[in-house]
PDB file of N, CA and C in Angstrom:
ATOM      1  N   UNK A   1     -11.135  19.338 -69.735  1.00  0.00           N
ATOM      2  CA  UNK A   1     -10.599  18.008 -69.533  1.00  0.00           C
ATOM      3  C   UNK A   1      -9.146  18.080 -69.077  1.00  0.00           C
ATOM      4  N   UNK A   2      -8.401  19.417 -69.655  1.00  0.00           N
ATOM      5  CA  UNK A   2      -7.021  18.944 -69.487  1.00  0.00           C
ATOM      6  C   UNK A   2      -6.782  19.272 -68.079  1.00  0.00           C
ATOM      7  N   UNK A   3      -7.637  20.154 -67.504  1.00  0.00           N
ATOM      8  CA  UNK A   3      -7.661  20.810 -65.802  1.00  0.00           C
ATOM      9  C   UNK A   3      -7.602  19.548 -64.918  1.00  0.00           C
ATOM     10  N   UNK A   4      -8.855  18.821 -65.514  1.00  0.00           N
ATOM     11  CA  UNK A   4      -9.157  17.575 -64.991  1.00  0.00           C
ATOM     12  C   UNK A   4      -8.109  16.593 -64.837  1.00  0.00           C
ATOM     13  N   UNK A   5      -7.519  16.316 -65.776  1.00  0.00           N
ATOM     14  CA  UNK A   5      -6.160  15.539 -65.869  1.00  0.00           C
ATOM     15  C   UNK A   5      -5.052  15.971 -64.752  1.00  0.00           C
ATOM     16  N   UNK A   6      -5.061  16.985 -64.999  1.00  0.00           N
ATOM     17  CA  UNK A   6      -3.981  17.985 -64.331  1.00  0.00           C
ATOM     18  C   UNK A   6      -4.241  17.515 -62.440  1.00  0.00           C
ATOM     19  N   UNK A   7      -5.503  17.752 -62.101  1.00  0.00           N
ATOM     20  CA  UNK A   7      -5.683  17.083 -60.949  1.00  0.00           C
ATOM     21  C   UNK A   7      -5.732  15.691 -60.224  1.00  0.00           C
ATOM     22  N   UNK A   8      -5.827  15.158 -61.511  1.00  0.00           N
ATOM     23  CA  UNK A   8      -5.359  13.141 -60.899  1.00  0.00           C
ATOM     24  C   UNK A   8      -4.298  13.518 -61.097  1.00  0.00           C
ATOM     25  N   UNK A   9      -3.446  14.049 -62.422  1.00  0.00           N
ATOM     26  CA  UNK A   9      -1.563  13.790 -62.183  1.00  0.00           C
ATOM     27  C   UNK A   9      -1.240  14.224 -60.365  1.00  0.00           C
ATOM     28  N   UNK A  10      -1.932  14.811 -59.922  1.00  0.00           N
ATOM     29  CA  UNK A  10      -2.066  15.658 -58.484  1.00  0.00           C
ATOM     30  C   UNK A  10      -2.030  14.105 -57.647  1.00  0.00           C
ATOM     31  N   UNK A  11      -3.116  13.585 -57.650  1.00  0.00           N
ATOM     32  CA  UNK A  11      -3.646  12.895 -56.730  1.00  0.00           C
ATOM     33  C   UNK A  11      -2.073  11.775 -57.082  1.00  0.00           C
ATOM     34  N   UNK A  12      -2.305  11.424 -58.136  1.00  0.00           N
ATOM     35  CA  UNK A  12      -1.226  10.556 -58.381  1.00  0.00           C
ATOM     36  C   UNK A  12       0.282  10.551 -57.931  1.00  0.00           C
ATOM     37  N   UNK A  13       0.515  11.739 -57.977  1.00  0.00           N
ATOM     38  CA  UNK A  13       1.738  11.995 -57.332  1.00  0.00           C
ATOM     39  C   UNK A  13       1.436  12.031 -55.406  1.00  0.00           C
ATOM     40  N   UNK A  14       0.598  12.603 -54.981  1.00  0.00           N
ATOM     41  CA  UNK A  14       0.451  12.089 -53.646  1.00  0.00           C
ATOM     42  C   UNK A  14       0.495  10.444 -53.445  1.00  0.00           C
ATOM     43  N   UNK A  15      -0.461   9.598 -54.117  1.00  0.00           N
ATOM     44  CA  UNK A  15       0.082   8.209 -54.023  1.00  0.00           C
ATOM     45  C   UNK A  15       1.574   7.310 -53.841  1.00  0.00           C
ATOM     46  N   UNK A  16       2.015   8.403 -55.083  1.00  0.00           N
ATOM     47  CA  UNK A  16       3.531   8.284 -55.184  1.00  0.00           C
ATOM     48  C   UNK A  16       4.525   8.299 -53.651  1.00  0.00           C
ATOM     49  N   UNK A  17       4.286  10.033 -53.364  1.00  0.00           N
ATOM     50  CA  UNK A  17       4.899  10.101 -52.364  1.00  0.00           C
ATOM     51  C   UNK A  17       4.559   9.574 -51.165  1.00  0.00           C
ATOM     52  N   UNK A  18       3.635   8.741 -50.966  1.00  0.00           N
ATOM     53  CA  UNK A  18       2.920   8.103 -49.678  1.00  0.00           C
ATOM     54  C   UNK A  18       3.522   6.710 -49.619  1.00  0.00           C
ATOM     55  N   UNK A  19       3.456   6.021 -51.549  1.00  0.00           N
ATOM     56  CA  UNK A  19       4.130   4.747 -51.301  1.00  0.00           C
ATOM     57  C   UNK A  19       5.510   4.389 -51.101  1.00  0.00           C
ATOM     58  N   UNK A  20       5.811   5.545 -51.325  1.00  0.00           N
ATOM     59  CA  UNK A  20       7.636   6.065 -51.126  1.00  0.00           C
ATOM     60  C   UNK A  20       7.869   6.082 -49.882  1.00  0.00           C
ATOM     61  N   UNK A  21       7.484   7.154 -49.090  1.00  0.00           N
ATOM     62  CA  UNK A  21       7.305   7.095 -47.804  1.00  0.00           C
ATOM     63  C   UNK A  21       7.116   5.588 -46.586  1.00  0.00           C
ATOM     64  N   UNK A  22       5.920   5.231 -47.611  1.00  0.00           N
ATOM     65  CA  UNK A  22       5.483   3.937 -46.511  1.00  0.00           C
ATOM     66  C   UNK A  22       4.589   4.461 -44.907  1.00  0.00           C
ATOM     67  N   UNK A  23       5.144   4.249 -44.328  1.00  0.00           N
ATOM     68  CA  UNK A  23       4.430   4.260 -42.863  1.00  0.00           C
ATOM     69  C   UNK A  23       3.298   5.801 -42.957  1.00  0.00           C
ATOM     70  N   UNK A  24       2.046   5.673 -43.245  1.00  0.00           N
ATOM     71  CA  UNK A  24       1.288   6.733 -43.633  1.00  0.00           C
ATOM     72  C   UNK A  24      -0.378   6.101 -42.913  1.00  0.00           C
ATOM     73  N   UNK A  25      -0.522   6.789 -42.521  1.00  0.00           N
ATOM     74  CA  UNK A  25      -1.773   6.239 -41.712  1.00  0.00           C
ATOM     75  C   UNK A  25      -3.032   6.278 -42.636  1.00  0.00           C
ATOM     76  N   UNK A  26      -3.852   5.277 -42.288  1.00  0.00           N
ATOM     77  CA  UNK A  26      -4.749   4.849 -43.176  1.00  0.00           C
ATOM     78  C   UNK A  26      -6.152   5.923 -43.832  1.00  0.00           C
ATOM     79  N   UNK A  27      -5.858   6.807 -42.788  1.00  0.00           N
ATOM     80  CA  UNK A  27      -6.906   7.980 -43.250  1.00  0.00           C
ATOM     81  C   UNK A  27      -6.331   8.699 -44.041  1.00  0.00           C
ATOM     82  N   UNK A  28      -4.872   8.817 -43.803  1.00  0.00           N
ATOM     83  CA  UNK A  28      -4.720   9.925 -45.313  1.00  0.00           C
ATOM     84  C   UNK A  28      -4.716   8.988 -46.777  1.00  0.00           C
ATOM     85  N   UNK A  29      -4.239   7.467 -46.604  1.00  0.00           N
ATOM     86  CA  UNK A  29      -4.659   6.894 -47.689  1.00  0.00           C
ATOM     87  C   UNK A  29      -6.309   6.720 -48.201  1.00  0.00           C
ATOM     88  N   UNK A  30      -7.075   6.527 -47.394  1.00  0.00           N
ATOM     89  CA  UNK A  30      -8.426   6.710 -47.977  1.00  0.00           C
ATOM     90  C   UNK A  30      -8.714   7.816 -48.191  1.00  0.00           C
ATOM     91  N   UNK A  31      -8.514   9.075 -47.618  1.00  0.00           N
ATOM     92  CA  UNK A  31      -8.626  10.140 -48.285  1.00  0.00           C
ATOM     93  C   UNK A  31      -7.706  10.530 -49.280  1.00  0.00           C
ATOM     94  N   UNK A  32      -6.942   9.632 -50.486  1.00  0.00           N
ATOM     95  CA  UNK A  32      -6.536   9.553 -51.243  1.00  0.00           C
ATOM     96  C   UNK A  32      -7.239   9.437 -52.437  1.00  0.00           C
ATOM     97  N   UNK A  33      -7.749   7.973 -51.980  1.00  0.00           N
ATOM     98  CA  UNK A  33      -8.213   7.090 -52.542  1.00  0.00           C
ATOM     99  C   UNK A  33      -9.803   7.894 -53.315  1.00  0.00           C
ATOM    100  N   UNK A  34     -10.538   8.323 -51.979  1.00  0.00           N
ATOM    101  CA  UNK A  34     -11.861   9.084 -51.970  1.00  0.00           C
ATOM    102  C   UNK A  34     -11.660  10.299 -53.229  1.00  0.00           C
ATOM    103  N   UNK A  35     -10.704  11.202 -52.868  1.00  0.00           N
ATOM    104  CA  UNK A  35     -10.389  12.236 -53.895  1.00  0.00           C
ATOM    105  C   UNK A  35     -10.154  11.389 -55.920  1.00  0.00           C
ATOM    106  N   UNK A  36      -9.286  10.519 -55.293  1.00  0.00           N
ATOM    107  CA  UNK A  36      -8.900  10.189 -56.820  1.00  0.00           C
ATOM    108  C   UNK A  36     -10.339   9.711 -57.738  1.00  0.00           C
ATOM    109  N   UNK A  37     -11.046   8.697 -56.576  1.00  0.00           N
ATOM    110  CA  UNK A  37     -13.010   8.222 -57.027  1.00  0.00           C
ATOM    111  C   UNK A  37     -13.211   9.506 -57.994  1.00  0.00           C
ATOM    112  N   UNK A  38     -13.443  10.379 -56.742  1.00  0.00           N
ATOM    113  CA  UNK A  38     -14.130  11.717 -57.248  1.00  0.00           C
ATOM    114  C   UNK A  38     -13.853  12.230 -58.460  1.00  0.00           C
ATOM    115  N   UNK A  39     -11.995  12.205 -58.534  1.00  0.00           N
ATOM    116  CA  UNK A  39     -11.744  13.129 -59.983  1.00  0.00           C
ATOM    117  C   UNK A  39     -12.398  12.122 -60.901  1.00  0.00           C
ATOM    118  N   UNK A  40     -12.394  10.966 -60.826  1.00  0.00           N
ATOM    119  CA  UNK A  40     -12.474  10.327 -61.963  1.00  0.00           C
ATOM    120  C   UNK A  40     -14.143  10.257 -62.591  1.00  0.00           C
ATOM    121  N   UNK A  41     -15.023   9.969 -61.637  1.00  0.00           N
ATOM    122  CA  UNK A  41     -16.112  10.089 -61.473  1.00  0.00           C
ATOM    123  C   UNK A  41     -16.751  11.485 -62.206  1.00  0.00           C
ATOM    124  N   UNK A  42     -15.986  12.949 -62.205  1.00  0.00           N
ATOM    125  CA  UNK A  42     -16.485  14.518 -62.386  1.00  0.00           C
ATOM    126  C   UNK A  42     -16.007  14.043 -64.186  1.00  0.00           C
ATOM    127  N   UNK A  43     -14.797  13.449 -64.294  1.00  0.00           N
ATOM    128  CA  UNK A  43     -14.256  13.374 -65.399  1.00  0.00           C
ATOM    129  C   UNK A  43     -14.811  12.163 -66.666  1.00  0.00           C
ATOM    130  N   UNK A  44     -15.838  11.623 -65.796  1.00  0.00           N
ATOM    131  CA  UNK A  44     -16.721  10.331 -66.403  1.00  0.00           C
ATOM    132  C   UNK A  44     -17.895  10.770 -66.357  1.00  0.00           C
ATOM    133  N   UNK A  45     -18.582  11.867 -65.752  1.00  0.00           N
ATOM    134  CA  UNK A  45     -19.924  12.245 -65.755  1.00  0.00           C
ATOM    135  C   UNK A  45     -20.542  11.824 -66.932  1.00  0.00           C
ATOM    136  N   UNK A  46     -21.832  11.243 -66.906  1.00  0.00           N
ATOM    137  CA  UNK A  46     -22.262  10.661 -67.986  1.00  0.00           C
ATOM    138  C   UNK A  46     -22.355   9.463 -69.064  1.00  0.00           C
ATOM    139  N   UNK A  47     -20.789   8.993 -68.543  1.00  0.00           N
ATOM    140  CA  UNK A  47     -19.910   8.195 -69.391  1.00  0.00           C
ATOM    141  C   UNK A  47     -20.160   6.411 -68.587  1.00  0.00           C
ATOM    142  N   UNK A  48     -21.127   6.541 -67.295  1.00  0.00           N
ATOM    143  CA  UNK A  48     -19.707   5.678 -66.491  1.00  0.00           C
ATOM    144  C   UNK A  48     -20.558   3.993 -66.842  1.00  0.00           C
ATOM    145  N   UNK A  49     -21.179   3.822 -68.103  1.00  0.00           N
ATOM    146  CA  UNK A  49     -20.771   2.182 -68.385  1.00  0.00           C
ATOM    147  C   UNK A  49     -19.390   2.025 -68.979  1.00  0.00           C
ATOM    148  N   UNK A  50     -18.241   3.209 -69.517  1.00  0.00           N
ATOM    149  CA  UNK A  50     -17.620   3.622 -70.190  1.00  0.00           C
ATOM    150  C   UNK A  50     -16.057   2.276 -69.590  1.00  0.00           C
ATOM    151  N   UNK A  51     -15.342   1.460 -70.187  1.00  0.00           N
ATOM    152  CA  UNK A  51     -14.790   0.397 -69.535  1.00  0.00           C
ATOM    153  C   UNK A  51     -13.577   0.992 -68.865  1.00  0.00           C
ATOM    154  N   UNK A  52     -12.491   2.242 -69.079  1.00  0.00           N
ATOM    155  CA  UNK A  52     -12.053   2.612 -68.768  1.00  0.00           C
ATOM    156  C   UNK A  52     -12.379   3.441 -66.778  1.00  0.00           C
ATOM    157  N   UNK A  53     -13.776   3.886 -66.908  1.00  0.00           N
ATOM    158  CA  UNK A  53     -14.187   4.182 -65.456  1.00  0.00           C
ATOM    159  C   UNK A  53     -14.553   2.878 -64.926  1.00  0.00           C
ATOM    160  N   UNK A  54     -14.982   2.003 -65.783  1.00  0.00           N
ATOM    161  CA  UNK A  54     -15.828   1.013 -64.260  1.00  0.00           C
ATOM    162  C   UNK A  54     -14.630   0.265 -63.929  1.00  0.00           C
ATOM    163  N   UNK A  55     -13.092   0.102 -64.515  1.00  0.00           N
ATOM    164  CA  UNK A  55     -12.496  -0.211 -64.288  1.00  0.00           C
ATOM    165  C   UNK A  55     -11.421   0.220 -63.107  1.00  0.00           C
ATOM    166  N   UNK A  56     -11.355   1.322 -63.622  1.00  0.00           N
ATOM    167  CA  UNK A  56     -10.876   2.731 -62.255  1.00  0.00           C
ATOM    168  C   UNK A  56     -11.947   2.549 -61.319  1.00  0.00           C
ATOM    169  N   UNK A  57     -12.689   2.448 -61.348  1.00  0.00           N
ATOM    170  CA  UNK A  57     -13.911   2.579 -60.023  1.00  0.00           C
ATOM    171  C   UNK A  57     -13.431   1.239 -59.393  1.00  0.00           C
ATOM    172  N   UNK A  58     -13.717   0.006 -59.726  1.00  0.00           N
ATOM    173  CA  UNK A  58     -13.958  -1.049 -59.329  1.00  0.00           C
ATOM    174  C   UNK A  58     -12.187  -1.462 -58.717  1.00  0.00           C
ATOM    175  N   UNK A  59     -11.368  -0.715 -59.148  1.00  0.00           N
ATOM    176  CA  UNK A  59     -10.027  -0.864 -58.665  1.00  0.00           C
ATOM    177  C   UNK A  59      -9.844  -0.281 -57.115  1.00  0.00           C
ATOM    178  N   UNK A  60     -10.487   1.097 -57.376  1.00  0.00           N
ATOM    179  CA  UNK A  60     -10.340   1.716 -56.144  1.00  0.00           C
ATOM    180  C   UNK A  60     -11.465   1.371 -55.112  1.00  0.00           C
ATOM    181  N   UNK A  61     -12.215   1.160 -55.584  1.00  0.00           N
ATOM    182  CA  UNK A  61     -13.350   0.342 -54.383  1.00  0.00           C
ATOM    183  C   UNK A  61     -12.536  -0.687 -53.862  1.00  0.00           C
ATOM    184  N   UNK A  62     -11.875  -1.523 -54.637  1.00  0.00           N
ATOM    185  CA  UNK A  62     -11.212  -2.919 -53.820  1.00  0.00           C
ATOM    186  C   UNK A  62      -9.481  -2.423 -53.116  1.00  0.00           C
ATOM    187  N   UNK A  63      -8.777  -0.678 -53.637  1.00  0.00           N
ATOM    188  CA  UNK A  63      -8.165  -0.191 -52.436  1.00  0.00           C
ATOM    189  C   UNK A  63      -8.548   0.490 -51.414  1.00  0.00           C
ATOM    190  N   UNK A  64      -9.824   0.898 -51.524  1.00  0.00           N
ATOM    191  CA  UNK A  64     -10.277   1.282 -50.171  1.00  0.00           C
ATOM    192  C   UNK A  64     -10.555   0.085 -49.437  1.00  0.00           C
ATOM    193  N   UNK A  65     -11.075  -0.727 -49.781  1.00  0.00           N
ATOM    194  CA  UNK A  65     -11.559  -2.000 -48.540  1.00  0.00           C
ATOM    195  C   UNK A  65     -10.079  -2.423 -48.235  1.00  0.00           C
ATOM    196  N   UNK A  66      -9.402  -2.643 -49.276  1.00  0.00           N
ATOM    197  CA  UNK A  66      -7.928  -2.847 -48.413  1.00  0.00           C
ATOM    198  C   UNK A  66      -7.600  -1.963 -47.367  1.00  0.00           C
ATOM    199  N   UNK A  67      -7.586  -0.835 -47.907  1.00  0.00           N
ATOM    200  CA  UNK A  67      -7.162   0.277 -46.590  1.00  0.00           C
ATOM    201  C   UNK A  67      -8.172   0.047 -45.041  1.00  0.00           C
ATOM    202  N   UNK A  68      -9.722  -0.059 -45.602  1.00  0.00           N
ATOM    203  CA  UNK A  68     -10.481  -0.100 -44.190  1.00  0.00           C
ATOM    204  C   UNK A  68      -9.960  -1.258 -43.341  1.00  0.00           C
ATOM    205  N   UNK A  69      -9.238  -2.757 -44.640  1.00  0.00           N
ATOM    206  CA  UNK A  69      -9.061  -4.025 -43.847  1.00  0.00           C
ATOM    207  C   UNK A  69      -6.926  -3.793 -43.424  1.00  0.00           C
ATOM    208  N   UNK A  70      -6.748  -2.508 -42.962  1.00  0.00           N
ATOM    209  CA  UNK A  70      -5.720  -2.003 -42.570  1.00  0.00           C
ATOM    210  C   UNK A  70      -4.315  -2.941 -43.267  1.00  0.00           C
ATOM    211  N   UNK A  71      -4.841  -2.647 -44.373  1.00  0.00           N
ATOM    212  CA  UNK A  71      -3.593  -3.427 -45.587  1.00  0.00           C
ATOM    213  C   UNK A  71      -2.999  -2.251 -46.404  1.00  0.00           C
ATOM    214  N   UNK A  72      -2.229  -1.484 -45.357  1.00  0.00           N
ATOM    215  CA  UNK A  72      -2.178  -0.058 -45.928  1.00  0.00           C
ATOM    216  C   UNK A  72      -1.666   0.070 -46.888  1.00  0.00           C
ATOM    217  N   UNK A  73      -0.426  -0.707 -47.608  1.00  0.00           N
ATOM    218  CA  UNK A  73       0.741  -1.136 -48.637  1.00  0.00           C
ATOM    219  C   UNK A  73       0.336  -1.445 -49.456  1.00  0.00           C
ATOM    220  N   UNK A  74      -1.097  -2.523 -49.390  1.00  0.00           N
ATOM    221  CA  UNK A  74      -1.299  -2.711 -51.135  1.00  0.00           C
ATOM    222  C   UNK A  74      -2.418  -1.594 -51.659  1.00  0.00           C
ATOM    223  N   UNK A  75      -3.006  -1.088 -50.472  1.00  0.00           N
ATOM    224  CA  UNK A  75      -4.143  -0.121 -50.617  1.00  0.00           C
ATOM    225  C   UNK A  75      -3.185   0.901 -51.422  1.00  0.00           C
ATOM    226  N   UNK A  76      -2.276   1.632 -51.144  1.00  0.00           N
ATOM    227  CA  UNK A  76      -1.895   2.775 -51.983  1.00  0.00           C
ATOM    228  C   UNK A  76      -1.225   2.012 -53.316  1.00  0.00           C
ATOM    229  N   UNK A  77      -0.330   0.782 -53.531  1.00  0.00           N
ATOM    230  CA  UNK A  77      -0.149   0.719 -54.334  1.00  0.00           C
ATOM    231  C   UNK A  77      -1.779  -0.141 -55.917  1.00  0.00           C
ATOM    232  N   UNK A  78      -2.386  -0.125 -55.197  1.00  0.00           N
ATOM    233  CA  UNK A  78      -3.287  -0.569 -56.179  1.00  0.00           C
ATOM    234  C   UNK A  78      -4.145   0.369 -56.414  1.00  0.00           C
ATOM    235  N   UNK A  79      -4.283   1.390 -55.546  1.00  0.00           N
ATOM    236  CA  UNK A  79      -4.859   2.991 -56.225  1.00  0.00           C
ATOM    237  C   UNK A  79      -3.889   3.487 -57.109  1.00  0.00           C
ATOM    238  N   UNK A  80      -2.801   3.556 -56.782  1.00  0.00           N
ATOM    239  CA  UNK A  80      -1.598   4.309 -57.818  1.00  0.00           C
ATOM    240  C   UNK A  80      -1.808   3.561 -58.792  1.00  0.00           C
ATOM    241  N   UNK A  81      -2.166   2.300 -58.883  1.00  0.00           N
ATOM    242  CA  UNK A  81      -1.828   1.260 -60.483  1.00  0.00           C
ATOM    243  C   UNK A  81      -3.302   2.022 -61.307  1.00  0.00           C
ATOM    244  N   UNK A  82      -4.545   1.831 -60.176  1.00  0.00           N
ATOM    245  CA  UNK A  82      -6.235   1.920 -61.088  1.00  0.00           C
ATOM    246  C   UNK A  82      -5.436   3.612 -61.919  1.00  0.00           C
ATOM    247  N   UNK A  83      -5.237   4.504 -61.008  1.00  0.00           N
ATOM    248  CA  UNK A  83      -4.998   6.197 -61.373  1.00  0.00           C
ATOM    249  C   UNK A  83      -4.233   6.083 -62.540  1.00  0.00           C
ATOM    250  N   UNK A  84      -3.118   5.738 -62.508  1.00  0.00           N
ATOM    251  CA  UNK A  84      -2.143   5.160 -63.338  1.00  0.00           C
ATOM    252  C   UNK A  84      -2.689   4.825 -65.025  1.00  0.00           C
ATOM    253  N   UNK A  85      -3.546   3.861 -64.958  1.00  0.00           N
ATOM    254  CA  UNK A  85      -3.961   3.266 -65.778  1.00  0.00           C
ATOM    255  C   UNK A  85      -4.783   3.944 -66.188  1.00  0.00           C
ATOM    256  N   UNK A  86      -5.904   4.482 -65.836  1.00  0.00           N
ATOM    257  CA  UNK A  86      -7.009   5.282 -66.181  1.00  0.00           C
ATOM    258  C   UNK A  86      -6.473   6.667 -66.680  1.00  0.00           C
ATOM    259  N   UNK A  87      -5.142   7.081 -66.410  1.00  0.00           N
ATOM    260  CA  UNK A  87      -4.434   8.401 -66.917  1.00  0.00           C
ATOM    261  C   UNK A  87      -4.111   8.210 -68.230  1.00  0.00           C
ATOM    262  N   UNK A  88      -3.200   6.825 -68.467  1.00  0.00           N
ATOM    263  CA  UNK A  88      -2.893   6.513 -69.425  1.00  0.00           C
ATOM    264  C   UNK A  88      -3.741   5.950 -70.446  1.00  0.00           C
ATOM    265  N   UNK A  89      -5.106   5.884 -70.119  1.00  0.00           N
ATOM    266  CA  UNK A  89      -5.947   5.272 -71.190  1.00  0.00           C
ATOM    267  C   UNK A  89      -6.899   6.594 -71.987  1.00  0.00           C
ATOM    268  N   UNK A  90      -6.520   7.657 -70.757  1.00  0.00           N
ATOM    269  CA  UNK A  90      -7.310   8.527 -71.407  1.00  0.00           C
ATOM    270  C   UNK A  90      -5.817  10.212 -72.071  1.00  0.00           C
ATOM    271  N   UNK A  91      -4.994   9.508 -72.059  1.00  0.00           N
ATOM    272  CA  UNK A  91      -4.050  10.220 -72.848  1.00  0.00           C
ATOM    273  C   UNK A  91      -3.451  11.007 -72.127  1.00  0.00           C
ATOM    274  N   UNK A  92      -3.468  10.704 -70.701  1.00  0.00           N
ATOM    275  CA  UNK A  92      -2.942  12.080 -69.805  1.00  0.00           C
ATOM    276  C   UNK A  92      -1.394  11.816 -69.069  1.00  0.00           C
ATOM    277  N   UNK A  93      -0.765  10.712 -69.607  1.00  0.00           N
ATOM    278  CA  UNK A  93       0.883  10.313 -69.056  1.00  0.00           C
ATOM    279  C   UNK A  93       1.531  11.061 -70.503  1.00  0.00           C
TER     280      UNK A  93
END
């Protein structure tokens, strides 16, 4: 688990430096977005009526459609908030 953690703090800090940045083209934010699903998803295996994932899931599903609907600004910052939150609920800030 703690490996696991160790790799959203990863993803999370790319969010970071992307929303810092700003001007970042929309494929490296969905392939942000896609990776962070994933960790969370390997790290919920089994789990996922679990309110903490469907909440992370259902966050980042609605920043990817931002990103596809080329709203690149709130797309990374509302993945950084779902990651964020889902780190901190499962003890990893």
């Amino acid at each position: 688990m703690e490996r696991d953690i160790k790799k959203l703090r990863e993803i999370q800090q790319s969010l970071e430096e992307v929303r810092d940045r700003g001007l970042v083209s929309l494929s490296t934010i969905q392939g942000l977005i896609s990776k962070a699903r994933e960790q969370i998803r390997e790290m919920e295996a089994g789990q996922h009526q679990h309110p903490p994932f469907l909440r992370a899931d259902k966050a980042l599903r609605e920043a990817s459609q931002r990103a596809l609907e080329s709203y690149a600004e709130d797309a990374v910052y509302s993945a950084h908030a779902a990651v964020t939150v889902f780190l901190y609920e499962k003890g990893g800030l």
